[in-house]
C-alpha atoms as a PDB file:
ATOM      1  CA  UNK A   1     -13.454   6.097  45.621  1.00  0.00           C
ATOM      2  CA  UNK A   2     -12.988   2.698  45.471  1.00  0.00           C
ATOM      3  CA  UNK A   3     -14.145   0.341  48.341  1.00  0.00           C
ATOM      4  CA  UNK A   4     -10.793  -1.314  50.039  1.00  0.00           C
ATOM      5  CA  UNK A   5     -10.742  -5.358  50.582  1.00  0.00           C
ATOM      6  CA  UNK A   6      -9.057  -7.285  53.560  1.00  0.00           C
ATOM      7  CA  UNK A   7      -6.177  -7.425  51.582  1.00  0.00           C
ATOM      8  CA  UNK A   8      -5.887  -3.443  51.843  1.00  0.00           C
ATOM      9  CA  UNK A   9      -6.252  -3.203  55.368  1.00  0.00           C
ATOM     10  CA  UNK A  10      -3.011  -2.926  57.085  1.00  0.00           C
ATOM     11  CA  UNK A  11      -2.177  -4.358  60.513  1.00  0.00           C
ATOM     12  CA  UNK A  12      -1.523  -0.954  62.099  1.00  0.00           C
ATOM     13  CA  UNK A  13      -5.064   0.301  60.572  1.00  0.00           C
ATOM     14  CA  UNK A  14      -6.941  -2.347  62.008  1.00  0.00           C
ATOM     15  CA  UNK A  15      -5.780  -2.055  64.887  1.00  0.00           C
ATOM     16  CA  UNK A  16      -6.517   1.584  65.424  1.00  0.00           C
ATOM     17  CA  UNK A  17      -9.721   0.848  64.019  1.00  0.00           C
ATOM     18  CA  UNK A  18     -10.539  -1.634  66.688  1.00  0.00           C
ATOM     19  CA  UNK A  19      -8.882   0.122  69.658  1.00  0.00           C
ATOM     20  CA  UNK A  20      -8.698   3.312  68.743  1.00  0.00           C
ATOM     21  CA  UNK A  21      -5.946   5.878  69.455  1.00  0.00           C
ATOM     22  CA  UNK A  22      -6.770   6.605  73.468  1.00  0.00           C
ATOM     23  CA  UNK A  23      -5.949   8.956  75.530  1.00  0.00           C
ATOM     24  CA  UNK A  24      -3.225  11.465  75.873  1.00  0.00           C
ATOM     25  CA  UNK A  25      -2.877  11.501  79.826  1.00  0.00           C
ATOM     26  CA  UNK A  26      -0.176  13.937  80.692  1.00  0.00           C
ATOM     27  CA  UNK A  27       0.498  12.226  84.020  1.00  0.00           C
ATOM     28  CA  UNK A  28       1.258   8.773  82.312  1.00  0.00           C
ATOM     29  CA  UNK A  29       4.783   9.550  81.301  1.00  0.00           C
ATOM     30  CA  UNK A  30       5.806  10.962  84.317  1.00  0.00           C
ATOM     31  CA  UNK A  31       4.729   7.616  86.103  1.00  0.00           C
ATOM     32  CA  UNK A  32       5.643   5.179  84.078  1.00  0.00           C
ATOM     33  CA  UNK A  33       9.561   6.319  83.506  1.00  0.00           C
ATOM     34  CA  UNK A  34      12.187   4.025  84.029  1.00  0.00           C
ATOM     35  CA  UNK A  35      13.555   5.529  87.074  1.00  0.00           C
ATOM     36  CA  UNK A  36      10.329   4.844  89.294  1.00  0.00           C
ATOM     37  CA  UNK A  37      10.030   0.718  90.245  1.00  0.00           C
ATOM     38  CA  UNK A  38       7.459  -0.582  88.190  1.00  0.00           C
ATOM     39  CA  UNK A  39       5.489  -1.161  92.025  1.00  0.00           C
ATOM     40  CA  UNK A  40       5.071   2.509  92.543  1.00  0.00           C
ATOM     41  CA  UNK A  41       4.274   3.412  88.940  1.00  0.00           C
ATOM     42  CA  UNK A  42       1.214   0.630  89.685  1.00  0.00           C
ATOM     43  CA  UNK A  43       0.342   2.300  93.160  1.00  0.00           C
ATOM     44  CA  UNK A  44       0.646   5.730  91.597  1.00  0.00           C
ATOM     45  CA  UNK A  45      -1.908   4.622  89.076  1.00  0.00           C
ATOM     46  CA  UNK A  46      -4.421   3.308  91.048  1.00  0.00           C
ATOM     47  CA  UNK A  47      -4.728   6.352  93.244  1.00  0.00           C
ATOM     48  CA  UNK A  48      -4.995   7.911  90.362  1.00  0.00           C
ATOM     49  CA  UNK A  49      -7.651   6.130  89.023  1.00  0.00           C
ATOM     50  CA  UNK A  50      -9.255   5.592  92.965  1.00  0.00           C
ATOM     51  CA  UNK A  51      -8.937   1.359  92.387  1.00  0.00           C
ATOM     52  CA  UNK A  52      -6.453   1.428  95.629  1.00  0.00           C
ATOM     53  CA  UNK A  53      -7.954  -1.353  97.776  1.00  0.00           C
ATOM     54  CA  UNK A  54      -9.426   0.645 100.586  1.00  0.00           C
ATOM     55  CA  UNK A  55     -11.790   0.093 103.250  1.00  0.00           C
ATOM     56  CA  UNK A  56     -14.531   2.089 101.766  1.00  0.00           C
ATOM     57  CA  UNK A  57     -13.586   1.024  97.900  1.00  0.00           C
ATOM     58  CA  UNK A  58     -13.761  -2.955  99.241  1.00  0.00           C
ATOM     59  CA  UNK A  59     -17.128  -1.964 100.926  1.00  0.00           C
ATOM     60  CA  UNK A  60     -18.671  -0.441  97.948  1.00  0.00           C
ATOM     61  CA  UNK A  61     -17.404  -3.637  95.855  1.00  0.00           C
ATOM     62  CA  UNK A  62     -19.348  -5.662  97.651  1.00  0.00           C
ATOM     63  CA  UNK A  63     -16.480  -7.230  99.946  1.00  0.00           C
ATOM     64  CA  UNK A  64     -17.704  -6.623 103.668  1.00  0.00           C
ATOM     65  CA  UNK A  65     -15.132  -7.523 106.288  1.00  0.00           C
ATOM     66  CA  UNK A  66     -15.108  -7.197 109.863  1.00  0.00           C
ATOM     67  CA  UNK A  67     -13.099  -3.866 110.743  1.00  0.00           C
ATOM     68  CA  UNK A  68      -9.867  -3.821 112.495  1.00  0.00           C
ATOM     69  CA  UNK A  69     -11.574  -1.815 115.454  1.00  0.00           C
ATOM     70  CA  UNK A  70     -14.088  -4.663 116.516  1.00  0.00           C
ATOM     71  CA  UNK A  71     -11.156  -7.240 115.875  1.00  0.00           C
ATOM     72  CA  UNK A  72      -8.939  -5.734 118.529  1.00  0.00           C
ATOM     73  CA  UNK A  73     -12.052  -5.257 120.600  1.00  0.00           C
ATOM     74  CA  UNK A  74     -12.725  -8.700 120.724  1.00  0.00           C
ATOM     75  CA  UNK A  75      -9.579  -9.308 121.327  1.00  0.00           C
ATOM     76  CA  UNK A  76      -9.478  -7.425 124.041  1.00  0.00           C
ATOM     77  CA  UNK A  77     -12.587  -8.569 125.604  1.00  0.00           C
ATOM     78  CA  UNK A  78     -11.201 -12.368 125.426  1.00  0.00           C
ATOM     79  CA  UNK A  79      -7.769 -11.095 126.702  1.00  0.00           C
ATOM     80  CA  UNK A  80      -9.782  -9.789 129.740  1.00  0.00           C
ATOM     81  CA  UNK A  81     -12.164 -12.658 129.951  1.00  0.00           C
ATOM     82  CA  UNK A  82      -8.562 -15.126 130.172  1.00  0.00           C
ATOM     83  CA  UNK A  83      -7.460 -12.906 132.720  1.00  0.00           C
ATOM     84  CA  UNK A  84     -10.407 -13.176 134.606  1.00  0.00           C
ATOM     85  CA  UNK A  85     -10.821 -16.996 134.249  1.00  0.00           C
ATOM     86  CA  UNK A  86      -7.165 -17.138 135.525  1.00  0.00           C
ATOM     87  CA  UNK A  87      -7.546 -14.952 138.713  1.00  0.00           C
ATOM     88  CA  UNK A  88     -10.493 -17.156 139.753  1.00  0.00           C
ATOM     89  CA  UNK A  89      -8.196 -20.423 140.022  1.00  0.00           C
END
């Protein structure tokens, strides 16, 4: 067997060398059809893969933020404080 030069090497057989072939995913056609918006295809796909930015998936990223509980909590508590300020004058 001879050994090949550059100049043998195809485009297509590069490529797969360098990328490969990849996966066969049999929930990938049915998402990415052209009758679902190209927006739910993307949600659909990061459920799927668990990348949907929640809560818990920002926490473990590193990417602490104040929860919405203690932000209507305060809220509350200077809504009440105002209130209070008010009824004095």
């Amino acid at each position: 067997m001879e050994k090949q030069t550059v100049e043998d090497l195809t485009f297509n057989e590069a490529f797969l060398f360098k990328y490969g072939i990849g996966q066969n995913i049999h929930w990938a056609k049915a998402i990415w059809s052209p009758d679902i918006p190209p927006s739910k295809s993307f949600l659909a796909w990061r459920l799927m893969h668990n990348k949907v930015p929640t809560y818990e998936n920002l926490m473990l990223r590193g990417n602490y933020m104040p929860s919405i509980l203690l932000a209507t909590s305060a809220l509350k508590l200077l809504s009440i404080f105002s209130l209070s300020v008010l009824l004095r004058l």
